[in-house]
C-alpha atoms as a PDB file:
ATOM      1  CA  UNK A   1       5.906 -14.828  12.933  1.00  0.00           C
ATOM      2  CA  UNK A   2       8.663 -12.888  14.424  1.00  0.00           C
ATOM      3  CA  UNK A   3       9.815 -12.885  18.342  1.00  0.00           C
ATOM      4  CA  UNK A   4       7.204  -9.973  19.281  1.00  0.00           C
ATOM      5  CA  UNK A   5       4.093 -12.250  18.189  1.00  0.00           C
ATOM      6  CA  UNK A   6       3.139 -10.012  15.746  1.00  0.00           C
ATOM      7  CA  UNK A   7       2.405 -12.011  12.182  1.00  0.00           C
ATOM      8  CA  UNK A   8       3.367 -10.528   9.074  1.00  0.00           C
ATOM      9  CA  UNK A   9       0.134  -9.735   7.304  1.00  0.00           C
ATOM     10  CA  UNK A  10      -0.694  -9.754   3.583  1.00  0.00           C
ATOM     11  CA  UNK A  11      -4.512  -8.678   2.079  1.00  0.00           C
ATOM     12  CA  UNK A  12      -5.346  -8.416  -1.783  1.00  0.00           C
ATOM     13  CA  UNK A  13      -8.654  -6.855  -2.368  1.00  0.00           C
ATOM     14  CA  UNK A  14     -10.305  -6.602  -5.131  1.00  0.00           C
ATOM     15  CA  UNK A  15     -12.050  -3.183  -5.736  1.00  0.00           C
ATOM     16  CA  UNK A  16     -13.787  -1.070  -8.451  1.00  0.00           C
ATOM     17  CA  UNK A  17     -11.569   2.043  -7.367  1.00  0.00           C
ATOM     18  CA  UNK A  18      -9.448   4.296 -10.007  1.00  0.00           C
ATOM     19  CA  UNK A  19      -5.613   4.347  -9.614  1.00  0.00           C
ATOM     20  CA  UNK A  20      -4.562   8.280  -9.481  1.00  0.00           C
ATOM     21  CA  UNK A  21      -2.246   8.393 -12.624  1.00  0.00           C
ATOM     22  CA  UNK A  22      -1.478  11.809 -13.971  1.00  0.00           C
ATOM     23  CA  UNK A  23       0.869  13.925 -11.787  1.00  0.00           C
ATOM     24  CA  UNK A  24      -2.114  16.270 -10.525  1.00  0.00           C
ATOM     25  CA  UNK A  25      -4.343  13.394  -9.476  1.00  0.00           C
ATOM     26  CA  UNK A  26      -1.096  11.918  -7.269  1.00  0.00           C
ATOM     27  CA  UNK A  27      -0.018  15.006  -6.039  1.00  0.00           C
ATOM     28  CA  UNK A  28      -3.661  15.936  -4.800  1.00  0.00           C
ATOM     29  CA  UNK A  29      -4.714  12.541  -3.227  1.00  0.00           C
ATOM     30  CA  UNK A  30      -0.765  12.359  -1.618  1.00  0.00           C
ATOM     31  CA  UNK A  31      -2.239  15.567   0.238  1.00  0.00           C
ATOM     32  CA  UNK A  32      -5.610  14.073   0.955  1.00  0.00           C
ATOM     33  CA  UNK A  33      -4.617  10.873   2.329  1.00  0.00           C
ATOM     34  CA  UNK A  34      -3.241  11.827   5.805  1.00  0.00           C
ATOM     35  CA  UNK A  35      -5.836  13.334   7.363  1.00  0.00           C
ATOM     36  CA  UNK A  36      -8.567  11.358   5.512  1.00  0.00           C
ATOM     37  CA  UNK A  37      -6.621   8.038   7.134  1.00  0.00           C
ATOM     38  CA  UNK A  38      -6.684  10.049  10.326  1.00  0.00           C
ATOM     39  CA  UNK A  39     -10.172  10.314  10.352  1.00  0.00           C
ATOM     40  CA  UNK A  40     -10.943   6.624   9.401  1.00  0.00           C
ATOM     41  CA  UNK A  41      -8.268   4.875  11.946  1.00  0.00           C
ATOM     42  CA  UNK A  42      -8.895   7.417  14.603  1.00  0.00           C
ATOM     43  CA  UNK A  43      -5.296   8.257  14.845  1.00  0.00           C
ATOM     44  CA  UNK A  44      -2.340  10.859  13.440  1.00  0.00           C
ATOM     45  CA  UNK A  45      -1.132   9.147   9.938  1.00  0.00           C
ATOM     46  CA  UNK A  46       1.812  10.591   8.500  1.00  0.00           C
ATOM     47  CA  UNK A  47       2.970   9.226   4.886  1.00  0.00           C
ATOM     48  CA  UNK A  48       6.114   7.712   4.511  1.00  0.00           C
ATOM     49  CA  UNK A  49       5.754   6.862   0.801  1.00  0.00           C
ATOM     50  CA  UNK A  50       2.928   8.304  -1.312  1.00  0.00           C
ATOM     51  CA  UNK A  51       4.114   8.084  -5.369  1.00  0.00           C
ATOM     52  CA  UNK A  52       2.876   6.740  -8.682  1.00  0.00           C
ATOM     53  CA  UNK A  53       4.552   4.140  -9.590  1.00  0.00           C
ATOM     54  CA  UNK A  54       4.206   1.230 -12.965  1.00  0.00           C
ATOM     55  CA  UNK A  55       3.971  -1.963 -12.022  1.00  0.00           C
ATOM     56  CA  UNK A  56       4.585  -4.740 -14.731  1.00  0.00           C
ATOM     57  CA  UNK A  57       3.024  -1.793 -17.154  1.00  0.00           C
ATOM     58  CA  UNK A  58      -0.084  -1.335 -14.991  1.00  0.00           C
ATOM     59  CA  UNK A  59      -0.760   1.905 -13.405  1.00  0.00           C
ATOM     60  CA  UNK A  60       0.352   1.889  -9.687  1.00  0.00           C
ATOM     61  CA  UNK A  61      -0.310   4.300  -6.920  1.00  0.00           C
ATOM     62  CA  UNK A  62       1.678   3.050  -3.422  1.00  0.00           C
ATOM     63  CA  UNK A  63       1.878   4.723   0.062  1.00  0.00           C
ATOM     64  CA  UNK A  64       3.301   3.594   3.418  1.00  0.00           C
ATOM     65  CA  UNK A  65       2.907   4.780   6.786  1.00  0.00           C
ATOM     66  CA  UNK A  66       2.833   3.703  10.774  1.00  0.00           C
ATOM     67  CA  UNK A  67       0.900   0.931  11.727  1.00  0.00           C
ATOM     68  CA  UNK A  68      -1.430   1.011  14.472  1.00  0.00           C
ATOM     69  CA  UNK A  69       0.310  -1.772  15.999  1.00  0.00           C
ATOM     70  CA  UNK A  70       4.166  -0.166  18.237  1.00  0.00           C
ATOM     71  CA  UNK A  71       6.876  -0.762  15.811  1.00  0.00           C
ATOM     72  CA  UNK A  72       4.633  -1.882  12.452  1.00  0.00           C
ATOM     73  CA  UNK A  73       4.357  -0.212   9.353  1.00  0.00           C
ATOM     74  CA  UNK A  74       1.811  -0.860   6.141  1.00  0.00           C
ATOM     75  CA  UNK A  75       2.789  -0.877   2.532  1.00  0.00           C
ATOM     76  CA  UNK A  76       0.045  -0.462  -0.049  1.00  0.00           C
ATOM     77  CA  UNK A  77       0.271  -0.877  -3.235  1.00  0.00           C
ATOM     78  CA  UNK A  78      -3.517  -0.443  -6.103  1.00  0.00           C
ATOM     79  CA  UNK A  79      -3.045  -1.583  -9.224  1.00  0.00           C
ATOM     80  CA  UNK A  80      -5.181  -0.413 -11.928  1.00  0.00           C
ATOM     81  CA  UNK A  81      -5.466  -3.808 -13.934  1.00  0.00           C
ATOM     82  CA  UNK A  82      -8.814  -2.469 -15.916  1.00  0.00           C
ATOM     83  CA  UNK A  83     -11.057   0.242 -16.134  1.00  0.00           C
ATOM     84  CA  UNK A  84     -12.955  -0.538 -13.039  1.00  0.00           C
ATOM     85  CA  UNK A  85     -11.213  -3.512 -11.644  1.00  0.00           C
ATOM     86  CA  UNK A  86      -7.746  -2.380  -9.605  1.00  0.00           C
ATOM     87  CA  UNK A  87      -6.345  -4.647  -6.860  1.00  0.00           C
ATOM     88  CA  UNK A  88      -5.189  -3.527  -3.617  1.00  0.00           C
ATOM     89  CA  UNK A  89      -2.315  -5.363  -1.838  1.00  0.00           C
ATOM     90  CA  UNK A  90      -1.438  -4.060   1.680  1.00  0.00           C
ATOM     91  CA  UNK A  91       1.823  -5.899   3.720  1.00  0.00           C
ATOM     92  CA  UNK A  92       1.351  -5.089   7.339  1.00  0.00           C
ATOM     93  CA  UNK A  93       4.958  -6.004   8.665  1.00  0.00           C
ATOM     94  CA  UNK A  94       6.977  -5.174  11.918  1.00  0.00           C
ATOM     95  CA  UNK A  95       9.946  -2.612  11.687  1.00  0.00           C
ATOM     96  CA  UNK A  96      12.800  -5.419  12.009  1.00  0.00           C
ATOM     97  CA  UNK A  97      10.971  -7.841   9.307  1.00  0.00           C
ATOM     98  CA  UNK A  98      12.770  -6.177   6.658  1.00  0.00           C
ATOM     99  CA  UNK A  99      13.250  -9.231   4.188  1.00  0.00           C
ATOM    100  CA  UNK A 100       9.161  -9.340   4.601  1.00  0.00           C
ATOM    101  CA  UNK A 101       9.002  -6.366   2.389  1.00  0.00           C
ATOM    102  CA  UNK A 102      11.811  -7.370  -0.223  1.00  0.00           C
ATOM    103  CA  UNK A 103       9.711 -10.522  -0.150  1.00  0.00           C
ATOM    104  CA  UNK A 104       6.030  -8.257  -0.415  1.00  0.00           C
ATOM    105  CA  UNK A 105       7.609  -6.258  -3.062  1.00  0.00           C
ATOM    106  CA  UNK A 106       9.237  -9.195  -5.235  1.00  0.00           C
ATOM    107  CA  UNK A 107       5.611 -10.796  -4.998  1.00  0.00           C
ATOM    108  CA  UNK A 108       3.815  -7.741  -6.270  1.00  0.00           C
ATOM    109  CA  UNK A 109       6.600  -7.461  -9.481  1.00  0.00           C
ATOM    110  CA  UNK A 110       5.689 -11.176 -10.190  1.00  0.00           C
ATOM    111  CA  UNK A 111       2.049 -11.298  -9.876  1.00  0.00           C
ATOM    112  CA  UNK A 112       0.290 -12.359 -13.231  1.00  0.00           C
ATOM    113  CA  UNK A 113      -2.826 -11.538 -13.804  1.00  0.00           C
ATOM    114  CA  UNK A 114      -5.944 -12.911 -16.370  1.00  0.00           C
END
């Protein structure tokens, strides 16, 4: 908890979603995903981060943007860990909780998975 009472907030999901991987695929959902998130949280979204990424040799696709919560952001990372079976881990963390996503990303690099 920091000193606005807002907690730091971490969600793994499970999902049967594909990881964009080739350049096209990124490119083409990094231009999708703004208004599409506008849509679905009923406000503006702008994309900080929207990349492909590896992650411990799995596939990665991560984005970041504004929180709906004043001075939050969200970090997502999807993992593709099989065919149909990726895992979705989203940090929902206040502007000044900085170490919270050193912390978020440290966790995702050390995951292990069966």
């Amino acid at each position: 908890k920091n000193t606005s009472s807002f907690y730091d907030n971490i969600t793994l999901i499970e999902t049967q979603d594909q990881v964009p991987e080739a350049a096209a695929q990124i490119k083409s959902t990094c231009a999708a995903l703004p208004s599409l998130l506008s849509r679905t949280l009923g406000r503006e979204v702008k994309l900080d981060t929207c990349e492909g990424r590896s992650v411990q040799d799995y596939p990665a696709f991560v984005l970041s943007y504004a929180g709906d919560t004043a001075n939050t952001r969200i970090i997502q990372y999807m993992l593709q860990l099989e065919q149909n079976r990726s895992l979705v881990l989203t940090l929902t963390y206040h502007n000044e909780s900085l170490a919270a996503v050193e912390d978020f990303e440290s966790a995702v690099q050390g995951l292990r998975f069966n």
